[in-house]
N, C-alpha and C. Protein backbone atom coordinates (compact mmCIF):
# COMPACT_ATOMS: atom_id res chain seq x y z
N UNK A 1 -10.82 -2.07 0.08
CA UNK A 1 -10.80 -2.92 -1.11
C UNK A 1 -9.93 -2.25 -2.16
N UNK A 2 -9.21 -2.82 -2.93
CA UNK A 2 -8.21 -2.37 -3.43
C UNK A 2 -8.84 -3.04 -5.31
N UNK A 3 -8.70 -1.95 -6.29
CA UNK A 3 -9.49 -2.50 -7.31
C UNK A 3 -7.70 -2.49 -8.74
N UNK A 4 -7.76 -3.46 -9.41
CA UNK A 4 -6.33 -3.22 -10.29
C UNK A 4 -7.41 -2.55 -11.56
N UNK A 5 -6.88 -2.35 -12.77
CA UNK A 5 -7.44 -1.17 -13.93
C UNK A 5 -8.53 -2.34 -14.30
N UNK A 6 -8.96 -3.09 -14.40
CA UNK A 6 -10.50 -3.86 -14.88
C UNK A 6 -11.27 -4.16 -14.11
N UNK A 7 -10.92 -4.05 -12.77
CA UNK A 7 -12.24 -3.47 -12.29
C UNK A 7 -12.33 -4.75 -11.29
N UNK A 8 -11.31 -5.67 -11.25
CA UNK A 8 -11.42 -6.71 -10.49
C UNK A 8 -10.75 -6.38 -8.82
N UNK A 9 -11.16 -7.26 -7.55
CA UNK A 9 -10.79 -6.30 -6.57
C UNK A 9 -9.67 -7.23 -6.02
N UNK A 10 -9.12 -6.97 -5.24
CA UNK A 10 -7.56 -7.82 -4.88
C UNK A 10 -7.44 -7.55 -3.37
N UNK A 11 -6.58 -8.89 -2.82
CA UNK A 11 -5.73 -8.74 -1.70
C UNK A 11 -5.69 -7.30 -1.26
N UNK A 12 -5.95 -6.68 -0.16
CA UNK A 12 -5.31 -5.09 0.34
C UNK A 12 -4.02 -5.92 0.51
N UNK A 13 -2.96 -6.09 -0.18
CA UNK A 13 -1.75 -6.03 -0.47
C UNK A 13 -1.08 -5.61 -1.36
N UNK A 14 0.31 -4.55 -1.31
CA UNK A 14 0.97 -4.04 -2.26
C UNK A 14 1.31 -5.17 -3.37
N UNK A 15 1.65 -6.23 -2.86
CA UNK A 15 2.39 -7.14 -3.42
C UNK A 15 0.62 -8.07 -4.38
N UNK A 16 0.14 -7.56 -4.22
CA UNK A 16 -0.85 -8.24 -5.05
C UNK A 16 -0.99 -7.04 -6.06
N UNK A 17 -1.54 -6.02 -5.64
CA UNK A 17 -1.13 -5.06 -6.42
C UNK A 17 -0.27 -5.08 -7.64
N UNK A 18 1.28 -5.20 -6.91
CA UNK A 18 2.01 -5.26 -7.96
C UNK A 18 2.08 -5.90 -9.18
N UNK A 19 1.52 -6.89 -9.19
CA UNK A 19 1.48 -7.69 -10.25
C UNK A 19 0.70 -7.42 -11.55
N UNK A 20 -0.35 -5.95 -11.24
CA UNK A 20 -0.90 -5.68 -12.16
C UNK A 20 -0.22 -4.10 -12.61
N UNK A 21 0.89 -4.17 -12.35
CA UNK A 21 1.76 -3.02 -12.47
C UNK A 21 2.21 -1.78 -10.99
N UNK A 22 2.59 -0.48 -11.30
CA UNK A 22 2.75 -0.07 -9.95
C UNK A 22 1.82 0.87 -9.84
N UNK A 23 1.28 1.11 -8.71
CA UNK A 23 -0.05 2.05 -8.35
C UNK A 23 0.36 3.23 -8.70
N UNK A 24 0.14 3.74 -9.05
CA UNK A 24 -0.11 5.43 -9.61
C UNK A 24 -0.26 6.30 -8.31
N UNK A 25 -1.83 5.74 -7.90
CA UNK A 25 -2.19 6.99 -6.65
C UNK A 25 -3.11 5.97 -6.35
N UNK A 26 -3.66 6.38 -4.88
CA UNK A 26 -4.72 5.80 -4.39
C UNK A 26 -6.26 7.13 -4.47
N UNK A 27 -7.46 6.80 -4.25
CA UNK A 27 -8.39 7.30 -4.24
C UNK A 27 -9.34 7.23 -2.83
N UNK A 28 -10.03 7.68 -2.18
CA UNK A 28 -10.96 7.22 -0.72
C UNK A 28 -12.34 7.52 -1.84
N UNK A 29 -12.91 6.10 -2.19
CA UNK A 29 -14.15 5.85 -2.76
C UNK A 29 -14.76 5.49 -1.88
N UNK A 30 -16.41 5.52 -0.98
CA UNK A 30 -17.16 5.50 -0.07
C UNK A 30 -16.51 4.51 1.17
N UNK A 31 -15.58 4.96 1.55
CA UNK A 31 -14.42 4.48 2.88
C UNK A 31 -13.82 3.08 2.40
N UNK A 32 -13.87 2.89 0.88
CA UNK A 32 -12.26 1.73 0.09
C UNK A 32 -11.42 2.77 -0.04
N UNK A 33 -10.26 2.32 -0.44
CA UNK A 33 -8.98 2.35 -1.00
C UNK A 33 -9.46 2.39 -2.62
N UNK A 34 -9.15 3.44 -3.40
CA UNK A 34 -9.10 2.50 -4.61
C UNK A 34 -7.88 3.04 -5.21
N UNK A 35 -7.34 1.98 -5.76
CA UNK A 35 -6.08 1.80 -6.41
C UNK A 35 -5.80 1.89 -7.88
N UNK A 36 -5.36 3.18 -8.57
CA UNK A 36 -4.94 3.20 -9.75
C UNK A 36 -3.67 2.88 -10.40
N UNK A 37 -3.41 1.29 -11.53
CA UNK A 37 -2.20 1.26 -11.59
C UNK A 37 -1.80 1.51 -12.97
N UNK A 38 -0.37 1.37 -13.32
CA UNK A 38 -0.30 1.66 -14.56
C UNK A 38 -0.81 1.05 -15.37
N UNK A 39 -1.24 0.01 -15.83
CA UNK A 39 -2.41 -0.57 -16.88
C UNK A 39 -3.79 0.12 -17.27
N UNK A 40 -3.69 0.86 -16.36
CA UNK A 40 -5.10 1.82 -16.14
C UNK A 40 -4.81 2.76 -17.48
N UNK A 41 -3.54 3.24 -17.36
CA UNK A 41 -3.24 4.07 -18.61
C UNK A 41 -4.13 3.37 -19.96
N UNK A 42 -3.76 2.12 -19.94
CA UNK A 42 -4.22 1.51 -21.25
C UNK A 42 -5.77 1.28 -21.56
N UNK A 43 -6.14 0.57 -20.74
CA UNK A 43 -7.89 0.55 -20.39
C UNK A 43 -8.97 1.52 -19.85
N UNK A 44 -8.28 2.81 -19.64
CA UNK A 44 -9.40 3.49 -19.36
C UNK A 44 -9.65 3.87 -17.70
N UNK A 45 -10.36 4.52 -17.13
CA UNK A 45 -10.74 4.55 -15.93
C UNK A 45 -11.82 3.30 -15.73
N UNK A 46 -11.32 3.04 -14.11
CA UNK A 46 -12.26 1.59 -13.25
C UNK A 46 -13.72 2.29 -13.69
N UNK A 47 -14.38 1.38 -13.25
CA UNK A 47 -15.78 0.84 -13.70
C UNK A 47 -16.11 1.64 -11.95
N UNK A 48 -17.35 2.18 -12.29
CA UNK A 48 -18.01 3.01 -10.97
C UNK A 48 -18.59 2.28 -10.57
N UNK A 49 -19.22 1.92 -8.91
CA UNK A 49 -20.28 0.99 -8.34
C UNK A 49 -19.44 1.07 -7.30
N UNK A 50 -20.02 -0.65 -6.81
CA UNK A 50 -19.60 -1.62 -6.03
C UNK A 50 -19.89 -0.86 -4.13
């Protein structure tokens, strides 16, 4: 599962991704993907759970 900076989760596609800017880095959160992009800069770190 691939999460953009608010915490909402998206397509495992780059190209969905992209649209909320370009990924930074990825993370292995309990066997997701999680995806930090540049908007993240602005809002803060994702929301923990899920």
């Amino acid at each position: 599962v691939l999460y953009c900076a608010d915490g909402s989760s998206l397509s495992a596609t780059w190209t969905e991704g992209e649209k909320h800017g370009p990924a930074l880095y990825t993370q292995q959160q309990g066997g997701d993907t999680e995806v930090h992009f540049e908007a993240e800069r602005l809002v803060g770190d994702l929301p923990t759970g899920g």
